[in-house]
N, C-alpha and C. Protein backbone atom coordinates (compact mmCIF):
# COMPACT_ATOMS: atom_id res chain seq x y z
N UNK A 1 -1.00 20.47 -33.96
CA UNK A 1 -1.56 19.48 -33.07
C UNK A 1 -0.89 19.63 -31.71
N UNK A 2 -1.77 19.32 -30.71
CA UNK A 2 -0.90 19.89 -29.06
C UNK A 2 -0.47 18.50 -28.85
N UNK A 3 0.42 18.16 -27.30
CA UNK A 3 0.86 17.13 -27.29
C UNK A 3 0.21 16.96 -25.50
N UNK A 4 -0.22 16.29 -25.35
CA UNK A 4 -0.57 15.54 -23.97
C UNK A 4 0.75 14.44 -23.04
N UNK A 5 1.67 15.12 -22.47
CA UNK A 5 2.17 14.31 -21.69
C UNK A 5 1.73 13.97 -20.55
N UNK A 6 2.51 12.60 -20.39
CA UNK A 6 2.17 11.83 -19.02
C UNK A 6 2.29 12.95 -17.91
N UNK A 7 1.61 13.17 -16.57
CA UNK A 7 1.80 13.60 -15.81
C UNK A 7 2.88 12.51 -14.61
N UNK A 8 3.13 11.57 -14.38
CA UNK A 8 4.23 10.65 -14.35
C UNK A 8 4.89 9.78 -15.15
N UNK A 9 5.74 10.07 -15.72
CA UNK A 9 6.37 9.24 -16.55
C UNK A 9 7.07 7.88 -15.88
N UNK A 10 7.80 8.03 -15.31
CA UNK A 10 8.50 7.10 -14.71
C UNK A 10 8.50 7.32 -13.36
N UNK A 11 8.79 6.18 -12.06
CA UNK A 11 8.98 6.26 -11.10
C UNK A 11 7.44 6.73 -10.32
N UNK A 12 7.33 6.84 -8.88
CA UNK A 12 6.24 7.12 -8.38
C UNK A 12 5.77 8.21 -7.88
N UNK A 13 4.36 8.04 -7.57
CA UNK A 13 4.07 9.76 -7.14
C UNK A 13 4.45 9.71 -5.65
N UNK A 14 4.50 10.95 -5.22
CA UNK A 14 5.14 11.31 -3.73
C UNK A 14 3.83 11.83 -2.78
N UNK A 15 3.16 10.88 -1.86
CA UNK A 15 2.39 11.18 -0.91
C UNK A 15 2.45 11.65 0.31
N UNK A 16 1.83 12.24 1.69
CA UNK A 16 2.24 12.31 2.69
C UNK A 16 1.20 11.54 3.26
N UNK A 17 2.27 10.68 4.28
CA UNK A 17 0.70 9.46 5.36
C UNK A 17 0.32 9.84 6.32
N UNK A 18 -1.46 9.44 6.69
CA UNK A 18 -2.03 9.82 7.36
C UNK A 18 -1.79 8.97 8.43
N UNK A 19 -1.55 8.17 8.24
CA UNK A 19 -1.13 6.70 9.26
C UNK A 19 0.15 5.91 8.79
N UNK A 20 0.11 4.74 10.12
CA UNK A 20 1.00 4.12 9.68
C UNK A 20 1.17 2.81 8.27
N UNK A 21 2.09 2.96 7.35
CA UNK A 21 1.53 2.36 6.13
C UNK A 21 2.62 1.56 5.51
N UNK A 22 2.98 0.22 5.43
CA UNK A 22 3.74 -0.72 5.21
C UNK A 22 4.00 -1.03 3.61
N UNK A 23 5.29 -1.04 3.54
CA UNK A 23 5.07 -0.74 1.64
C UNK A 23 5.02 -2.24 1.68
N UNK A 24 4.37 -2.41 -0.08
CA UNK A 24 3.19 -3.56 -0.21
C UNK A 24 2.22 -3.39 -0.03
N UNK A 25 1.50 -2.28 1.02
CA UNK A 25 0.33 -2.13 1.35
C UNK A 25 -0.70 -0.94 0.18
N UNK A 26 -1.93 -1.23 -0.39
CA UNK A 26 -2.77 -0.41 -1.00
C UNK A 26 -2.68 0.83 -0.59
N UNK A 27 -2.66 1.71 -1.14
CA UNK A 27 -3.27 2.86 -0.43
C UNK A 27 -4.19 3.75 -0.97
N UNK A 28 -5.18 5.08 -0.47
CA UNK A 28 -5.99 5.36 -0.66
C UNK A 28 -6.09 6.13 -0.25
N UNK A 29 -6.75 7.76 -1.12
CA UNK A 29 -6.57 9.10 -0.64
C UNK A 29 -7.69 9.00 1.50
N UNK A 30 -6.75 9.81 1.50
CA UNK A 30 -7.23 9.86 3.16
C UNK A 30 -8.31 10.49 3.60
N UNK A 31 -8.81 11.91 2.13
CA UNK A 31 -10.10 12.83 2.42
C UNK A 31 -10.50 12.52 1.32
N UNK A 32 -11.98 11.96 0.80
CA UNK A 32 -12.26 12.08 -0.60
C UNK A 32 -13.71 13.06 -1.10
N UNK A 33 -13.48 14.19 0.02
CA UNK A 33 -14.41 15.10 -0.50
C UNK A 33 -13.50 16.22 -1.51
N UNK A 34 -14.58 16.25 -2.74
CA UNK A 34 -13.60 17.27 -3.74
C UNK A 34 -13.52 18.60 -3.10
N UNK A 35 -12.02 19.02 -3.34
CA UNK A 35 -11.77 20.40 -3.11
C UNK A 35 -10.95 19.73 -1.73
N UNK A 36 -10.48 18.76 -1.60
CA UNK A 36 -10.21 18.75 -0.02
C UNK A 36 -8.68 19.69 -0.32
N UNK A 37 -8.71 19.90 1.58
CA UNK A 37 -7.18 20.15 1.12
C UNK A 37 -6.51 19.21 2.34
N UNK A 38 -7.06 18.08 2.48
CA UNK A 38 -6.19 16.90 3.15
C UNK A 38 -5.87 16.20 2.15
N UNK A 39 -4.26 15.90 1.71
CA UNK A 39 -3.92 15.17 0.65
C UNK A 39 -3.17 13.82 0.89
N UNK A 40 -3.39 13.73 2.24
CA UNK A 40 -2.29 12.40 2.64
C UNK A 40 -3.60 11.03 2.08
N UNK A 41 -2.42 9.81 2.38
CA UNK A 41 -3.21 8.78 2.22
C UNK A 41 -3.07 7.75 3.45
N UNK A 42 -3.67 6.50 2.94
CA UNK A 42 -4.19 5.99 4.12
C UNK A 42 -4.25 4.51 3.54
N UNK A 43 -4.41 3.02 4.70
CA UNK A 43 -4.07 2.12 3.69
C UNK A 43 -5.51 1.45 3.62
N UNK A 44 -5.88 1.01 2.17
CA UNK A 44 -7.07 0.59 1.59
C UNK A 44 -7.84 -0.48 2.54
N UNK A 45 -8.57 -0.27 2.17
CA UNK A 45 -10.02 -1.19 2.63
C UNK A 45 -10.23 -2.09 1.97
N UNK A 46 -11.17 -3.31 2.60
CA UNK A 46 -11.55 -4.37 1.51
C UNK A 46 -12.02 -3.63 0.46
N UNK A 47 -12.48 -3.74 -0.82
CA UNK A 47 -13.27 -3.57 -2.00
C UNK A 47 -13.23 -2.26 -1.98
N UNK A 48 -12.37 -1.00 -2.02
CA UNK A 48 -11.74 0.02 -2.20
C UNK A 48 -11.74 -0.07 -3.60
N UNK A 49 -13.04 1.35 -3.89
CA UNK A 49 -12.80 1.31 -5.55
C UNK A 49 -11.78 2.76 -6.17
N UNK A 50 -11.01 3.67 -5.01
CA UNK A 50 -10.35 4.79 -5.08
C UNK A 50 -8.60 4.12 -4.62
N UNK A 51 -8.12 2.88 -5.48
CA UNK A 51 -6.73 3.11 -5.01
C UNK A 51 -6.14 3.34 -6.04
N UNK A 52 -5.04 4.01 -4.93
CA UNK A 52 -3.89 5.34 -5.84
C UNK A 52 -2.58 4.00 -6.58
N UNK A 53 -2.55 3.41 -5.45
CA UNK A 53 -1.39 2.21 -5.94
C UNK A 53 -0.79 2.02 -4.79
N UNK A 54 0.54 1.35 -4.82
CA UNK A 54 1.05 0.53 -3.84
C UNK A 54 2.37 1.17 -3.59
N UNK A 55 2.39 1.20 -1.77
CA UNK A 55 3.59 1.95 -1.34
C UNK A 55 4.49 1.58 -1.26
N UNK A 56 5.78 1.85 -1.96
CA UNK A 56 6.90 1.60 -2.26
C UNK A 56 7.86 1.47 -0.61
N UNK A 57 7.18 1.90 0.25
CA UNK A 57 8.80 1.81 1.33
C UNK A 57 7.19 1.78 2.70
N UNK A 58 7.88 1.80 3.98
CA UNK A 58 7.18 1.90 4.96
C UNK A 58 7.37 3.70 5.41
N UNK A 59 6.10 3.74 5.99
CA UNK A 59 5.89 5.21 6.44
C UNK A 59 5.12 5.53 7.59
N UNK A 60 5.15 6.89 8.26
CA UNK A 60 4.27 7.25 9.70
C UNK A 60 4.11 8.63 9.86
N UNK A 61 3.26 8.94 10.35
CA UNK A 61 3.38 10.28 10.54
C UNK A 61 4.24 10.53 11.41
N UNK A 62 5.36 12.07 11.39
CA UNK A 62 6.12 12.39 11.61
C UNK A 62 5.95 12.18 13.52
N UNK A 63 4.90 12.96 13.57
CA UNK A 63 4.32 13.50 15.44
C UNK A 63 3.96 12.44 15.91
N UNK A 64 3.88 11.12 15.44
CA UNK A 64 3.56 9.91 16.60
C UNK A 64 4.70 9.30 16.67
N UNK A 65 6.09 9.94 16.17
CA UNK A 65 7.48 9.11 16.44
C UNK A 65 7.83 9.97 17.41
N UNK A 66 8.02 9.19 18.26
CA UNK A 66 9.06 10.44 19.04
C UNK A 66 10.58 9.41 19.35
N UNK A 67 11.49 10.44 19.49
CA UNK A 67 12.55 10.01 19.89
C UNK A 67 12.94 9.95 21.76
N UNK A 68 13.64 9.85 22.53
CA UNK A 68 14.16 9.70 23.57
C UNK A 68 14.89 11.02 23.52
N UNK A 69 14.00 11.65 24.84
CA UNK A 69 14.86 13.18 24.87
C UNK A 69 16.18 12.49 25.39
N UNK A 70 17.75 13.91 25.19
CA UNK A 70 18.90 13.95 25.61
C UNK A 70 18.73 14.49 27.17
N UNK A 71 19.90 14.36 27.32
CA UNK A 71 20.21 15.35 28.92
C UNK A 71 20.09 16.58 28.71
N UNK A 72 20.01 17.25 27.63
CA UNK A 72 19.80 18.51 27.40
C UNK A 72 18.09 18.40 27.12
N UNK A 73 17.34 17.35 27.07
CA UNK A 73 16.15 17.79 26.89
C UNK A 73 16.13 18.02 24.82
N UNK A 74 16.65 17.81 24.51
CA UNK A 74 16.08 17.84 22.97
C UNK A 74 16.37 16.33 22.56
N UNK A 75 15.54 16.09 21.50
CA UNK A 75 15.06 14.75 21.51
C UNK A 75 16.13 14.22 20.40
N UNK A 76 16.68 12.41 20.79
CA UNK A 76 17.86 12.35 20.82
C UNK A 76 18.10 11.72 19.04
N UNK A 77 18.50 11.64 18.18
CA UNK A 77 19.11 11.10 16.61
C UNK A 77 18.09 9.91 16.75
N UNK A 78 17.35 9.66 16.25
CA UNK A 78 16.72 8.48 15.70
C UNK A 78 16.61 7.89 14.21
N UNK A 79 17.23 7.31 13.99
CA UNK A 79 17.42 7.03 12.54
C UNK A 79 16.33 5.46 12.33
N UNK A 80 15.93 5.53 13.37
CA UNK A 80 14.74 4.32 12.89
C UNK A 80 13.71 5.10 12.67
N UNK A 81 13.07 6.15 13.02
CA UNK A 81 12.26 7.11 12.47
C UNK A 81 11.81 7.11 11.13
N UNK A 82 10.49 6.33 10.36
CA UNK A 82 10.32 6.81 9.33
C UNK A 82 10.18 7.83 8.87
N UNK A 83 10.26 7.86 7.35
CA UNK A 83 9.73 9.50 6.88
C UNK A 83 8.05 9.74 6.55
N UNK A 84 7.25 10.25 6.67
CA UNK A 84 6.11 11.02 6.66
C UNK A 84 5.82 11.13 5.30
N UNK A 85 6.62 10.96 4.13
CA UNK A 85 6.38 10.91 2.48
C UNK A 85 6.70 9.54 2.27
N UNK A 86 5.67 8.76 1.17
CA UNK A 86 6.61 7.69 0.73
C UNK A 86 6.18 7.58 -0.59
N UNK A 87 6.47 6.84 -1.57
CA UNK A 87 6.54 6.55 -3.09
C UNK A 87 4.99 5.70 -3.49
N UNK A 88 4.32 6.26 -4.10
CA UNK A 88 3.32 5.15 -4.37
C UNK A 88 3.12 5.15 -6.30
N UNK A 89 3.74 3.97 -6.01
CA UNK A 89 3.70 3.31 -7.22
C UNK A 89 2.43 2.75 -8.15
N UNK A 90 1.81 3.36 -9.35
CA UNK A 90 0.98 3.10 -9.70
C UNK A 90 1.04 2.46 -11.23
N UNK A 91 0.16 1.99 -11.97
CA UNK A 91 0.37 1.14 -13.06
C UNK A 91 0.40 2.08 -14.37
N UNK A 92 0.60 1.03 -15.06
CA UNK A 92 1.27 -0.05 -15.16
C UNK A 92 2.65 -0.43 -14.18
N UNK A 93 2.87 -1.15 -13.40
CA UNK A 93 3.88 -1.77 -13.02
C UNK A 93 4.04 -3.16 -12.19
N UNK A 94 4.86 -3.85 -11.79
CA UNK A 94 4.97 -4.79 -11.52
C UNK A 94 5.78 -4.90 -10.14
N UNK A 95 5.41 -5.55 -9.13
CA UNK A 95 5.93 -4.64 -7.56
C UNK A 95 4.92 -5.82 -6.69
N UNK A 96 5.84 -5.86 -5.48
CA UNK A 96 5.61 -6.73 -4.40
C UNK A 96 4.33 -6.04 -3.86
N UNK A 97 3.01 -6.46 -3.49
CA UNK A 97 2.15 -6.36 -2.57
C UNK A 97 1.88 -7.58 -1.83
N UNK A 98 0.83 -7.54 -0.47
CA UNK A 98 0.31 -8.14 0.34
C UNK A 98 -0.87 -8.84 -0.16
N UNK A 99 -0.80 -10.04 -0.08
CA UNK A 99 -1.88 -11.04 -0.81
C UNK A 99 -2.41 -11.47 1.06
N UNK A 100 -3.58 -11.75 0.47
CA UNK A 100 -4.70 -11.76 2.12
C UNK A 100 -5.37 -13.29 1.87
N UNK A 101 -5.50 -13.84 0.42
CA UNK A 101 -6.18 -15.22 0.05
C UNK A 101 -5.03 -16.02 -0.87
N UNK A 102 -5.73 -16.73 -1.25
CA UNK A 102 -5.11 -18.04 -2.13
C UNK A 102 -5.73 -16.92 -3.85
N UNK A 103 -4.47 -17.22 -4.24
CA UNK A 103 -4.98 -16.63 -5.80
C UNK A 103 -4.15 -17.56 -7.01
N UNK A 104 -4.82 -17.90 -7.74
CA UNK A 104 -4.48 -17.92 -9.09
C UNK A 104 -3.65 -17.32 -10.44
N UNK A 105 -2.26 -18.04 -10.78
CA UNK A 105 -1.68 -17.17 -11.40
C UNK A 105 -2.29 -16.39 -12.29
N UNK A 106 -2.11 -15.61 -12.52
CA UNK A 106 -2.76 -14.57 -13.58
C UNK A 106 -4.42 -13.72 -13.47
N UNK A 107 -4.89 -14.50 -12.12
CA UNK A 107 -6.03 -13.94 -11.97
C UNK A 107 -5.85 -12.21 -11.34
N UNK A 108 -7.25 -11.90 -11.68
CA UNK A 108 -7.32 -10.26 -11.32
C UNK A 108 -7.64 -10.17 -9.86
N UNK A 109 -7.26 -8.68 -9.44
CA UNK A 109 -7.49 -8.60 -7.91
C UNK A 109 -7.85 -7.40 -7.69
N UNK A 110 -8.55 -7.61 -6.57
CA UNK A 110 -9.31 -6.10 -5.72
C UNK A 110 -8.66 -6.23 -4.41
N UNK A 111 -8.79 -4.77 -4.06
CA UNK A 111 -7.95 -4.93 -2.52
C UNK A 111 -9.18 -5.31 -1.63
N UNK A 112 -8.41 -5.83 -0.68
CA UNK A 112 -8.53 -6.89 0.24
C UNK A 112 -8.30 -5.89 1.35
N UNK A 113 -8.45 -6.46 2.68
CA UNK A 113 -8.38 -5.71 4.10
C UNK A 113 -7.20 -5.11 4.41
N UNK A 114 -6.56 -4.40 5.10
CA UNK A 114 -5.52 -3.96 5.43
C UNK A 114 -4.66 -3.31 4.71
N UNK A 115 -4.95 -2.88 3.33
CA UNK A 115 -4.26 -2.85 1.97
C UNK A 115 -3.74 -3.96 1.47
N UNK A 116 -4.60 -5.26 1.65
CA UNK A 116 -3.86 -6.47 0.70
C UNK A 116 -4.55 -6.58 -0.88
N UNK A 117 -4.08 -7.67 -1.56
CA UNK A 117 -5.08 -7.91 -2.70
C UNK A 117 -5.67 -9.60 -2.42
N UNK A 118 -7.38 -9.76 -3.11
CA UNK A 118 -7.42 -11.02 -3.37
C UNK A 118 -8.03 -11.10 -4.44
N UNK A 119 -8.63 -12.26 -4.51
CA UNK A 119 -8.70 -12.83 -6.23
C UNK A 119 -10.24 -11.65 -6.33
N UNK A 120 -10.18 -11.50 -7.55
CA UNK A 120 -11.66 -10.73 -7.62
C UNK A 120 -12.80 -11.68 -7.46
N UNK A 121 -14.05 -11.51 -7.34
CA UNK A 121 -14.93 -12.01 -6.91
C UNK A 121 -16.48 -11.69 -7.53
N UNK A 122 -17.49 -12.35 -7.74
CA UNK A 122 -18.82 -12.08 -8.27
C UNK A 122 -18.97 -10.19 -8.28
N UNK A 123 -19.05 -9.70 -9.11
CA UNK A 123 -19.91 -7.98 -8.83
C UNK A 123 -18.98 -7.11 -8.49
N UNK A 124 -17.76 -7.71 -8.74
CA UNK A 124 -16.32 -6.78 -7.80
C UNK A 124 -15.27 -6.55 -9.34
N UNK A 125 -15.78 -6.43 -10.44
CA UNK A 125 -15.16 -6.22 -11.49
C UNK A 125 -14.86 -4.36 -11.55
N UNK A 126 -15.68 -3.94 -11.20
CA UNK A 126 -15.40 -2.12 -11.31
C UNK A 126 -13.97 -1.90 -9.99
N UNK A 127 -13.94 -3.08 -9.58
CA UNK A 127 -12.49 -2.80 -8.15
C UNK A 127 -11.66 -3.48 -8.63
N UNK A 128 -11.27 -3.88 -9.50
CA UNK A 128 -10.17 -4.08 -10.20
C UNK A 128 -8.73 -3.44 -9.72
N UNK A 129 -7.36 -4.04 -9.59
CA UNK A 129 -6.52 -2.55 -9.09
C UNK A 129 -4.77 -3.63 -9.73
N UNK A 130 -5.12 -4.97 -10.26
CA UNK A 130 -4.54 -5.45 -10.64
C UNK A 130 -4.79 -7.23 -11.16
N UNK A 131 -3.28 -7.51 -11.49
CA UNK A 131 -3.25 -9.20 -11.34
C UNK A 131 -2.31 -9.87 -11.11
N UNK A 132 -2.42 -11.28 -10.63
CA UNK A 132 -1.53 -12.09 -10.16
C UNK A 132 -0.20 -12.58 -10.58
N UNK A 133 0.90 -11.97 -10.77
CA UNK A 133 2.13 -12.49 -11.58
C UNK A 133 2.98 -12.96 -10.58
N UNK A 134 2.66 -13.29 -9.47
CA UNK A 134 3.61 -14.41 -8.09
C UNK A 134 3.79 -15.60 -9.19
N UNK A 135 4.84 -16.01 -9.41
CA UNK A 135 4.78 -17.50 -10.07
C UNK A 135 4.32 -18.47 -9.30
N UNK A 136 3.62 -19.29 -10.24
CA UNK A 136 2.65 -20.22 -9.93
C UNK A 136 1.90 -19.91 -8.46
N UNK A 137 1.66 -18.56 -8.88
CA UNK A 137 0.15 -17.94 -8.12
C UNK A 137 0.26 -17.75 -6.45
N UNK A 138 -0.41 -17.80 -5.59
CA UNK A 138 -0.04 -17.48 -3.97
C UNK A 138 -1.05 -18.87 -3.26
N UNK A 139 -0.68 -19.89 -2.95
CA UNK A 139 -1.81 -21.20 -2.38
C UNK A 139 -2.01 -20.47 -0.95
N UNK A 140 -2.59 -21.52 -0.22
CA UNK A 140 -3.36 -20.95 0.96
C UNK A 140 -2.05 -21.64 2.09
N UNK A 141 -0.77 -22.32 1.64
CA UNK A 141 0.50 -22.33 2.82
C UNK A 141 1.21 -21.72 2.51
N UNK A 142 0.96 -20.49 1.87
CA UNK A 142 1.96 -19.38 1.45
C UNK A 142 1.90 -18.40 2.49
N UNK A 143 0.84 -18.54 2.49
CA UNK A 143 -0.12 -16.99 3.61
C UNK A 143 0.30 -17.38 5.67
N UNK A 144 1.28 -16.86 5.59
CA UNK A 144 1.81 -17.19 6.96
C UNK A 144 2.64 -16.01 7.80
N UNK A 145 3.14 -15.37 6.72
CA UNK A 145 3.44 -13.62 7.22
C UNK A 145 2.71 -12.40 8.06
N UNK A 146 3.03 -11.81 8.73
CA UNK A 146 2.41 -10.69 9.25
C UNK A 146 2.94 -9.46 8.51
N UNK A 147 2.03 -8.56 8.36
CA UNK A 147 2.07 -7.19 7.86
C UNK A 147 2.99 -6.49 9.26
N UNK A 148 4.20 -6.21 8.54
CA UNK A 148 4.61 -5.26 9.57
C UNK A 148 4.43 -5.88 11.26
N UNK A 149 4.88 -6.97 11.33
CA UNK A 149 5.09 -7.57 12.83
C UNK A 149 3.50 -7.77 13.35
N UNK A 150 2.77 -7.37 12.65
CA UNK A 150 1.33 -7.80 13.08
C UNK A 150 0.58 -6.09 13.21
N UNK A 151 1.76 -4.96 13.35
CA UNK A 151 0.94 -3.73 12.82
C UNK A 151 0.53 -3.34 11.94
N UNK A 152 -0.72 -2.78 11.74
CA UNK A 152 -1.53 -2.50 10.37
C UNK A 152 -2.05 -3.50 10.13
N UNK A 153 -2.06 -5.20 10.20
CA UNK A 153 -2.33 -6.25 9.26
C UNK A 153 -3.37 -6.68 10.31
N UNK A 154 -4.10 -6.42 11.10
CA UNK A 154 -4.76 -7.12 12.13
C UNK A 154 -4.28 -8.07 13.12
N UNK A 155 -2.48 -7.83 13.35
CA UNK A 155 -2.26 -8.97 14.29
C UNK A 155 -2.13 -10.34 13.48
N UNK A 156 -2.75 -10.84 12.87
CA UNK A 156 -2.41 -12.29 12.32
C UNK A 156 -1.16 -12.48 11.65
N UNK A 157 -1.06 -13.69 11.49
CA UNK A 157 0.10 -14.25 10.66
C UNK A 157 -0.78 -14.89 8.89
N UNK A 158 -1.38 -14.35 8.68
CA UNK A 158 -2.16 -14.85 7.15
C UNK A 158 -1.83 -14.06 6.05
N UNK A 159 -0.92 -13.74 5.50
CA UNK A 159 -0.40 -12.44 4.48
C UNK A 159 0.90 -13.64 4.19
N UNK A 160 0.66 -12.84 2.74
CA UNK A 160 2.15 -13.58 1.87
C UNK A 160 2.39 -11.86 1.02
N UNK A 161 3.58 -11.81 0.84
CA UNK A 161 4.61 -10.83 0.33
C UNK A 161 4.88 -11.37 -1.42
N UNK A 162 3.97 -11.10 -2.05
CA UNK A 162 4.50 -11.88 -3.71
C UNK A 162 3.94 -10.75 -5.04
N UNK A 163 4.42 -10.67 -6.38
CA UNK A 163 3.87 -9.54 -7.05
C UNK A 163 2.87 -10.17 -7.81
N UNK A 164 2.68 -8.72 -8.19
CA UNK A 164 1.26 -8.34 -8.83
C UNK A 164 1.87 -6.92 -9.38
N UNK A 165 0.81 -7.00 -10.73
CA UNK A 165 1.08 -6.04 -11.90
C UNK A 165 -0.27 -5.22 -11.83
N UNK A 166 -0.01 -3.95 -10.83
CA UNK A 166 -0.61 -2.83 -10.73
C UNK A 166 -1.26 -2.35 -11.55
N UNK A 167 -2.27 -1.94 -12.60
CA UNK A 167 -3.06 -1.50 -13.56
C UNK A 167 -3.02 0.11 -12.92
């Protein structure tokens, strides 16, 4: 008899971003024609039925950071510089994402705008991508955070930071 192992066992898979991408945030292959050979990702859309899972750290592409050239003209140590790979964590697991509505403990969720999640909704059962384990659920004066200072998240302050168990 042959044996079928996990192709991840533990820990997450390693992506490269096409943009800038806030961990907590969904993400979602960046080319989805087969055979591509663009493999980075990108952060989900409302009702995104292709997500990979949720990014473990914040990330950017390498060429839109730049540092402050030296007096010599080469560009100077930046250690605020993200890295261009980050961890995306997929299910089963249990991990902080971006909630965009009011949800219900234990209810199921589809991503939501910006890479958030909200409660699932009429006809939105095939977008499934998790469920609600924030204790006693996420109300609507929870949601007062910005994604990343208001980058990536549309500028608003309506996002709460609470988990959910990734499928």
């Amino acid at each position: 008899m042959t044996a079928v192992l996990p192709h991840y066992k533990q820990g997450p898979a390693n992506y490269q971003v096409a943009t800038l991408i806030f961990g907590g945030q969904l993400v979602v292959p960046n080319n989805v024609t087969p055979g591509t050979t663009d493999l980075t990702v990108t952060v989900a859309g409302a009702n995104a039925k292709n997500v990979l899972g949720v990014a473990g750290s914040d990330g950017n592409v390498v060429s839109t950071q730049s540092g402050a050239a030296n007096t010599y003209g080469q560009p100077a140590i930046d250690i605020s510089v993200l890295l261009d790979y980050i961890g995306v964590y997929h299910g089963p697991v249990d991990i902080w994402v971006w909630y965009s509505g009011q949800v219900a403990p234990g209810a199921l969720l589809i991503a939501g705008n910006y890479g958030t999640v909200v409660t699932v909704g009429a006809g939105t059962f095939d977008e499934v991508v998790g469920r609600c384990t924030h204790p006693g659920g996420v109300s609507s004066g929870m949601l007062t955070q910005q994604i990343g200072g208001g980058q990536g998240g549309g500028g608003s302050s309506s996002y709460f930071l609470g988990r959910a168990r990734i499928f």
